[in-house]
C-alpha atoms as a PDB file:
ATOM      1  CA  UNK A   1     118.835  88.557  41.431  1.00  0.00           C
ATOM      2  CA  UNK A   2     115.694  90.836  42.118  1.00  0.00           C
ATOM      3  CA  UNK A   3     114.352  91.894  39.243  1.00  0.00           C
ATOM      4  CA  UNK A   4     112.909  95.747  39.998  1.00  0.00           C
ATOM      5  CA  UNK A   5     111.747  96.114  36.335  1.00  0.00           C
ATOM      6  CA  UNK A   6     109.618  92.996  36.528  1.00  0.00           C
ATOM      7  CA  UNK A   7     107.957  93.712  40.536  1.00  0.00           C
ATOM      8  CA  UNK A   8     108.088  98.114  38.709  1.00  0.00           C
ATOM      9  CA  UNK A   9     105.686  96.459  36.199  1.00  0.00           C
ATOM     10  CA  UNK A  10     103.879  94.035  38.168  1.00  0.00           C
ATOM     11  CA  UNK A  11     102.299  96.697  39.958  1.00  0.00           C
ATOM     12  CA  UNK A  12     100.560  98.068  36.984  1.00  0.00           C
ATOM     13  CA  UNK A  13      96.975  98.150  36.405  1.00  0.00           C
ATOM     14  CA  UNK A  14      95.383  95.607  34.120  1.00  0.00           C
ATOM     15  CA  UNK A  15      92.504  94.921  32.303  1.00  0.00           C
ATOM     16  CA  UNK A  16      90.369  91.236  32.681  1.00  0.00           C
ATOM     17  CA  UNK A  17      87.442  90.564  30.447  1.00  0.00           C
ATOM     18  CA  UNK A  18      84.600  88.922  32.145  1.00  0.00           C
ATOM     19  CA  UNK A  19      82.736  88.603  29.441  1.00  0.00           C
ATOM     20  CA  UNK A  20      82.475  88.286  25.713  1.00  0.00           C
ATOM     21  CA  UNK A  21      80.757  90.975  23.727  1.00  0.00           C
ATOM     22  CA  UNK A  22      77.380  89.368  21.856  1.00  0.00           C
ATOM     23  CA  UNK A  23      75.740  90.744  19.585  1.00  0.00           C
ATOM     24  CA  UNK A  24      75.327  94.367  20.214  1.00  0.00           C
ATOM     25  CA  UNK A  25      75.969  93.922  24.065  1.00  0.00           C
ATOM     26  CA  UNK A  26      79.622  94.831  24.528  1.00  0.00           C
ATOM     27  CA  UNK A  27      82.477  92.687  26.760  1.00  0.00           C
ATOM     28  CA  UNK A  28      82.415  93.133  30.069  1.00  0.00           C
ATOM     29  CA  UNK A  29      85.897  94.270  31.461  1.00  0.00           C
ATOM     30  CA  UNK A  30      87.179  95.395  34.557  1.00  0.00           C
ATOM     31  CA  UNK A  31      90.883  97.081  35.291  1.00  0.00           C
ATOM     32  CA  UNK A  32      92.375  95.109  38.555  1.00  0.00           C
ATOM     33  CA  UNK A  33      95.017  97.268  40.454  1.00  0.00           C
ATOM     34  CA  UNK A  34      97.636  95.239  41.944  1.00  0.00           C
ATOM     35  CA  UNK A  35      96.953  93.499  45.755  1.00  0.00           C
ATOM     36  CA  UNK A  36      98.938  95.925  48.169  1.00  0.00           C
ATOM     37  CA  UNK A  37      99.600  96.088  51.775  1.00  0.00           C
ATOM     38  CA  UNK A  38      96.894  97.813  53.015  1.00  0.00           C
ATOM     39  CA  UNK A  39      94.176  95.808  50.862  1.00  0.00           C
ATOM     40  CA  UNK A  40      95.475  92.565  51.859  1.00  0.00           C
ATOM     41  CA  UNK A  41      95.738  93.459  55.487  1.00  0.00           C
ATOM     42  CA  UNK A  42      91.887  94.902  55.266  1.00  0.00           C
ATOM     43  CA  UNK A  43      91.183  91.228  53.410  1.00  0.00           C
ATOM     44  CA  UNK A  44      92.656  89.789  56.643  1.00  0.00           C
ATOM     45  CA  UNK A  45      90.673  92.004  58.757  1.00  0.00           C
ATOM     46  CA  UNK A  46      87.496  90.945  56.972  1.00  0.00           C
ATOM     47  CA  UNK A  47      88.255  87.317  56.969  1.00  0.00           C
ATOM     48  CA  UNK A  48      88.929  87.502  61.305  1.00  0.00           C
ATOM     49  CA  UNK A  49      85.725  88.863  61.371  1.00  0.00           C
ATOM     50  CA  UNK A  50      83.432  86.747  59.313  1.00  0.00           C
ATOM     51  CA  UNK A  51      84.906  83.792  61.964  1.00  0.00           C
ATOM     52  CA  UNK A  52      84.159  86.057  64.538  1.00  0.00           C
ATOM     53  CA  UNK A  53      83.159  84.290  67.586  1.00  0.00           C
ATOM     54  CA  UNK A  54      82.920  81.068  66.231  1.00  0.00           C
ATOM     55  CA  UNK A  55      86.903  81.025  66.371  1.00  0.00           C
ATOM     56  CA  UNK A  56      87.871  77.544  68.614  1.00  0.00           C
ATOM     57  CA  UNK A  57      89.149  78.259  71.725  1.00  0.00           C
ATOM     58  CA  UNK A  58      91.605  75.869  71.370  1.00  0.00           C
ATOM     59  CA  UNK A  59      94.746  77.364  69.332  1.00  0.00           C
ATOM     60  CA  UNK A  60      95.326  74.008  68.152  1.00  0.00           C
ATOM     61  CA  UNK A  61      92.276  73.457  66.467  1.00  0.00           C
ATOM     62  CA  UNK A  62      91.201  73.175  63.110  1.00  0.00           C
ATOM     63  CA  UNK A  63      88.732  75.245  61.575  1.00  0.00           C
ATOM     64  CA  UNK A  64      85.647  74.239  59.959  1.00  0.00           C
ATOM     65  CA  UNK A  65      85.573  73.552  56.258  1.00  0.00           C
ATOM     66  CA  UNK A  66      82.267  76.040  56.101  1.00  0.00           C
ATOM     67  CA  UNK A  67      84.432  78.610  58.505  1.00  0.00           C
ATOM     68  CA  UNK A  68      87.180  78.183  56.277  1.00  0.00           C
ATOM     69  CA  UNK A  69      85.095  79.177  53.399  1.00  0.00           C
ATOM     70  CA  UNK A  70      83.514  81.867  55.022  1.00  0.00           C
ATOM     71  CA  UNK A  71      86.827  82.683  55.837  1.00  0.00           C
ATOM     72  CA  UNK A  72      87.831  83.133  51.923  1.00  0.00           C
ATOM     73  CA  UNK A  73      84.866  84.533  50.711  1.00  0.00           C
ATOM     74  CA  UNK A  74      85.151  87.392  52.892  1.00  0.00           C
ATOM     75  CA  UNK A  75      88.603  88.003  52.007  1.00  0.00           C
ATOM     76  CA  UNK A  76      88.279  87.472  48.382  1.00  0.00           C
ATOM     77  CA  UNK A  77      85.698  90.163  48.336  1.00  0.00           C
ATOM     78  CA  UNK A  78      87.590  92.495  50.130  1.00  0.00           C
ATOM     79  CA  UNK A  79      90.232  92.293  47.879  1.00  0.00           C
ATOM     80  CA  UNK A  80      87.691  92.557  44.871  1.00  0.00           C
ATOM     81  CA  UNK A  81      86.419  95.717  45.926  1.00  0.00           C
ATOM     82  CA  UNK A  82      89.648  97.144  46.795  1.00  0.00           C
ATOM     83  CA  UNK A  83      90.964  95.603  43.638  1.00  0.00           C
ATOM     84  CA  UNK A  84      88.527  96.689  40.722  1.00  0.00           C
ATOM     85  CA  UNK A  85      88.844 100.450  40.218  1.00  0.00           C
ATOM     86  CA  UNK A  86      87.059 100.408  37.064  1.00  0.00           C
ATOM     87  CA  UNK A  87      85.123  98.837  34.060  1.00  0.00           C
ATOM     88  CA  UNK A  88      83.893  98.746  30.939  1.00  0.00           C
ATOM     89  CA  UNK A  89      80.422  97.307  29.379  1.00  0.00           C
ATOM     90  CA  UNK A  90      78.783  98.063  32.982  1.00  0.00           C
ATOM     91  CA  UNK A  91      75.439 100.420  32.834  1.00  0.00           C
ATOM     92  CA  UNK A  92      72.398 101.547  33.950  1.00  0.00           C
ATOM     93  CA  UNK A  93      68.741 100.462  32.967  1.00  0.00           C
ATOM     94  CA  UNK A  94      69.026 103.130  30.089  1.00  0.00           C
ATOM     95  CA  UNK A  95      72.469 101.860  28.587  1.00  0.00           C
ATOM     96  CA  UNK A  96      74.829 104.117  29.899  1.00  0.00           C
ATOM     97  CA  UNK A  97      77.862 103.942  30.896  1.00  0.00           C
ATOM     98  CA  UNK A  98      77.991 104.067  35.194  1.00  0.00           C
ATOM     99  CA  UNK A  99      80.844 104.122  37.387  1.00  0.00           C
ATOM    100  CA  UNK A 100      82.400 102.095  39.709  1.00  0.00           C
ATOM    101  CA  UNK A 101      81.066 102.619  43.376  1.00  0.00           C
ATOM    102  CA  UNK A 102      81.030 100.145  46.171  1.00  0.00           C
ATOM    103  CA  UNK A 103      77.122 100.143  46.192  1.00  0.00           C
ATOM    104  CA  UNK A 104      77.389  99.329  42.438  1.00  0.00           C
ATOM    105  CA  UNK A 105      80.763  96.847  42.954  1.00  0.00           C
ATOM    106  CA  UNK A 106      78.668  94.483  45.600  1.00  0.00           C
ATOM    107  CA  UNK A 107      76.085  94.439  43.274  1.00  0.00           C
ATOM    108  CA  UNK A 108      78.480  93.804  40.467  1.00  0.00           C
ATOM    109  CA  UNK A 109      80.471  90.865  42.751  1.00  0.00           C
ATOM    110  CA  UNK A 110      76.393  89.193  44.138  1.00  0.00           C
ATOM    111  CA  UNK A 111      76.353  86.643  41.170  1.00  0.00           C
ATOM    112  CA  UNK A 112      78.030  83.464  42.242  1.00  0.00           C
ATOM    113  CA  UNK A 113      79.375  82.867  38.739  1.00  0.00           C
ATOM    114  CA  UNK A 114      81.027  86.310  37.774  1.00  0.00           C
ATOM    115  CA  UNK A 115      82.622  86.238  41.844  1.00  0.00           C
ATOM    116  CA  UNK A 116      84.270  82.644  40.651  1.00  0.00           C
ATOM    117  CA  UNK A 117      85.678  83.853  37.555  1.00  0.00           C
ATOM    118  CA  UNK A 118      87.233  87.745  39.162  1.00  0.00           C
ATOM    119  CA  UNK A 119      88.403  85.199  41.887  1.00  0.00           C
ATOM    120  CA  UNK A 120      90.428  82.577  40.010  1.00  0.00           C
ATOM    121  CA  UNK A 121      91.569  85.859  37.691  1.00  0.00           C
ATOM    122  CA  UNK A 122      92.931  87.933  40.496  1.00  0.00           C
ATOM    123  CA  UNK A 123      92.669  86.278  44.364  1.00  0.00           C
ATOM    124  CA  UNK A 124      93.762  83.479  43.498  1.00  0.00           C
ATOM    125  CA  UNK A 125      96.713  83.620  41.984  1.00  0.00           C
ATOM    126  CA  UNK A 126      98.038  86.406  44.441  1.00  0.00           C
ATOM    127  CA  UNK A 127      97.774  83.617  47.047  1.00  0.00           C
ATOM    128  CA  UNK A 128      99.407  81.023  44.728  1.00  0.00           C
ATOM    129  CA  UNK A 129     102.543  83.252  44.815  1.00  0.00           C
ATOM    130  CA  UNK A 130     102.503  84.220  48.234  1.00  0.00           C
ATOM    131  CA  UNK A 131     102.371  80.092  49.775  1.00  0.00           C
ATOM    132  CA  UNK A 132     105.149  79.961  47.444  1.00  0.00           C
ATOM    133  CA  UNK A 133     107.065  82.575  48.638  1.00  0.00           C
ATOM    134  CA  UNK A 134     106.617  81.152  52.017  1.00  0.00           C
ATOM    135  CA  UNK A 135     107.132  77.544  51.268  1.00  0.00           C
ATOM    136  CA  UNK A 136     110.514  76.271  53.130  1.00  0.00           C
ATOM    137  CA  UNK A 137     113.562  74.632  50.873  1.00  0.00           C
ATOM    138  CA  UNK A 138     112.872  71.028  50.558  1.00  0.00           C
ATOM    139  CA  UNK A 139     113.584  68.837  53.398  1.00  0.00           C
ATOM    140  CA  UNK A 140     116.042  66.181  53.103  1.00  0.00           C
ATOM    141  CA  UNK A 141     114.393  63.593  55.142  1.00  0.00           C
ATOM    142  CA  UNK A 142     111.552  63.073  52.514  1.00  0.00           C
ATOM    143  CA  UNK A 143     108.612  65.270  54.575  1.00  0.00           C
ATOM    144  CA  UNK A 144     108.264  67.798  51.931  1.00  0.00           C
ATOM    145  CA  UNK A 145     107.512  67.542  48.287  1.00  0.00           C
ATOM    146  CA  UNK A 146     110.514  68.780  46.982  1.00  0.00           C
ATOM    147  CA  UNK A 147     112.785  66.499  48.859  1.00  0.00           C
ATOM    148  CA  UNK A 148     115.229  63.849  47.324  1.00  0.00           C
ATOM    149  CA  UNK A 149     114.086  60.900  47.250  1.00  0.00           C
ATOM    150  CA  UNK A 150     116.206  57.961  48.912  1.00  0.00           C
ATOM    151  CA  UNK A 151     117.101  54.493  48.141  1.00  0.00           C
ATOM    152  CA  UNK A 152     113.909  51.968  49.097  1.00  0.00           C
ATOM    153  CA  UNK A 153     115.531  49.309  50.862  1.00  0.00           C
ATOM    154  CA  UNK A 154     113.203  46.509  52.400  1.00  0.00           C
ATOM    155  CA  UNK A 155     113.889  44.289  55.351  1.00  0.00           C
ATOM    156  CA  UNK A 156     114.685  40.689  55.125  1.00  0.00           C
ATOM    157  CA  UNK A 157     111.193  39.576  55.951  1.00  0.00           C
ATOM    158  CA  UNK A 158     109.975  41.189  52.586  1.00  0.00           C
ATOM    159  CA  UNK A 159     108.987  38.347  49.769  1.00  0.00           C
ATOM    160  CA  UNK A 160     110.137  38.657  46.532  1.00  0.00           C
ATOM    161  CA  UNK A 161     107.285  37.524  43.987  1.00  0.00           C
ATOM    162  CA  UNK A 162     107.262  34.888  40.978  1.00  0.00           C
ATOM    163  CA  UNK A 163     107.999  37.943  38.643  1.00  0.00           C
ATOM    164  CA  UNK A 164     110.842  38.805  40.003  1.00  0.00           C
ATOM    165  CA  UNK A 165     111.944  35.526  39.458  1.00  0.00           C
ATOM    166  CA  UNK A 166     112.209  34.364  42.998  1.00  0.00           C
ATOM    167  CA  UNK A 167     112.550  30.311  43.614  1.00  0.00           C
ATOM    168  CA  UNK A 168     110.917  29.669  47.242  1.00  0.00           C
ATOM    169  CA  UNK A 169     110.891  25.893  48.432  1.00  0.00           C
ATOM    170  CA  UNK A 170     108.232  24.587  50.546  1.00  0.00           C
ATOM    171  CA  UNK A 171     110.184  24.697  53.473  1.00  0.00           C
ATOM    172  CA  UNK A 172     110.917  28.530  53.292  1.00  0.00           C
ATOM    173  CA  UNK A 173     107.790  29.430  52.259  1.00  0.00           C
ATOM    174  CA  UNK A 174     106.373  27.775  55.313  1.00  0.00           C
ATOM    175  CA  UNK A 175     108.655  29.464  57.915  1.00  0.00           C
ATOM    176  CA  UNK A 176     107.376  32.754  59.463  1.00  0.00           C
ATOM    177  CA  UNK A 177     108.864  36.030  58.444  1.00  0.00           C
ATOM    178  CA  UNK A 178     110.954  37.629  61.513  1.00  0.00           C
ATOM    179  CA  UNK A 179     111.392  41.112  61.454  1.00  0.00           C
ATOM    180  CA  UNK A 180     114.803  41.666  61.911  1.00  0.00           C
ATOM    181  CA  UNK A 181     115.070  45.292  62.373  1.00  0.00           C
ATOM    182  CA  UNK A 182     114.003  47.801  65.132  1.00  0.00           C
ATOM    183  CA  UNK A 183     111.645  49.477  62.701  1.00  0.00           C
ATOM    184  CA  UNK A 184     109.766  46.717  61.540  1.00  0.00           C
ATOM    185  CA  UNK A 185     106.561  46.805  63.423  1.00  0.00           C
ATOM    186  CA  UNK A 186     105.712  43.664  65.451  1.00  0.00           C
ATOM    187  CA  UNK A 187     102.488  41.714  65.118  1.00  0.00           C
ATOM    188  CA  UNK A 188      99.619  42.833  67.063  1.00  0.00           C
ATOM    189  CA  UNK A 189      96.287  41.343  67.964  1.00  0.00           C
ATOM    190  CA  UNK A 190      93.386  42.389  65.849  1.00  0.00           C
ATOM    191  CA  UNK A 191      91.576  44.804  67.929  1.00  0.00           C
ATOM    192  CA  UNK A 192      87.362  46.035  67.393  1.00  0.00           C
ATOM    193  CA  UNK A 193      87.552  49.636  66.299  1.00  0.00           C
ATOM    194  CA  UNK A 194      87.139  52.247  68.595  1.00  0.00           C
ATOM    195  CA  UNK A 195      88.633  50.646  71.668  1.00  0.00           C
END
């Protein structure tokens, strides 16, 4: 059953700490607003364009691992700055309080370290839930993770070992193993690599 209390409160703002108060520096917070339509389909927008023109022509084709990344980065930090609305234990040279701005948010999102952390707090597990949501039930002929598992059966040409207790005379152990079903590859020729 759909729970319209739970999705009523999942769309409430929240608080994150980034960091720890020490000494007489206080914590670092910011309040995340929950990912929406139109902030997810600007992160999209962002991510298409950071490929750009170095998109494959060929449909088919993977993407790099450094496009791919690109690719994220661009849509994690459109989501950031759409995402943090405000914070606390942020300030200017003089130690007061300033408020959230894009100018000030870019800034806020340049260190490497502090991006990683507001990503794994809030990207990340917004995409977590939505690959779920779009995951397929599990697939009875073993292809998916969730899928049954079936009996293992081996063919006749498999060799039990001493552990299992098996007796094997000279005579058998000599004699080739014929596969004896259509699935059981035959024996090929060793062949140089790349031909």
């Amino acid at each position: 059953m759909l729970n319209l209390d739970a999705e009523k409160q999942a769309l409430e703002p929240w608080w994150f700490t980034v960091a720890q108060a020490v000494g007489d520096l206080p914590a670092v917070e910011v309040r995340f607003i929950p990912i929406g339509r139109v902030a997810l389909r600007n992160a999209r927008r962002a991510a298409a364009a950071a490929i750009g023109e170095n998109l494959p022509d060929d449909d088919d084709a993977m993407l790099s691992p450094e496009l791919m990344e690109q690719a994220g980065d661009m849509m994690s930090e459109s989501l950031l700055m759409s995402g943090i609305d405000q914070w606390r234990g942020v300030g200017d040279a003089k130690g007061e309080p300033i408020d959230v701005t894009p100018d000030r948010l870019r800034l806020f999102l340049a260190d490497p370290i502090r991006f990683e952390k507001l990503d794994e707090a809030y990207v990340r597990p917004f995409v977590l839930k939505e690959l779920e949501k779009n995951v397929s039930s599990p697939l009875p002929n073993g292809i998916s993770a969730g899928a049954t598992r079936g009996q293992d059966i081996a063919n006749r040409s498999a060799r039990r070992t001493a552990k299992a207790g098996a007796k094997r005379t000279r005579k058998k152990a000599a004699q080739k193993a014929v596969p004896i079903s259509k699935t059981s590859p035959s024996p090929t020729a060793e062949r140089v690599s790349g031909t």
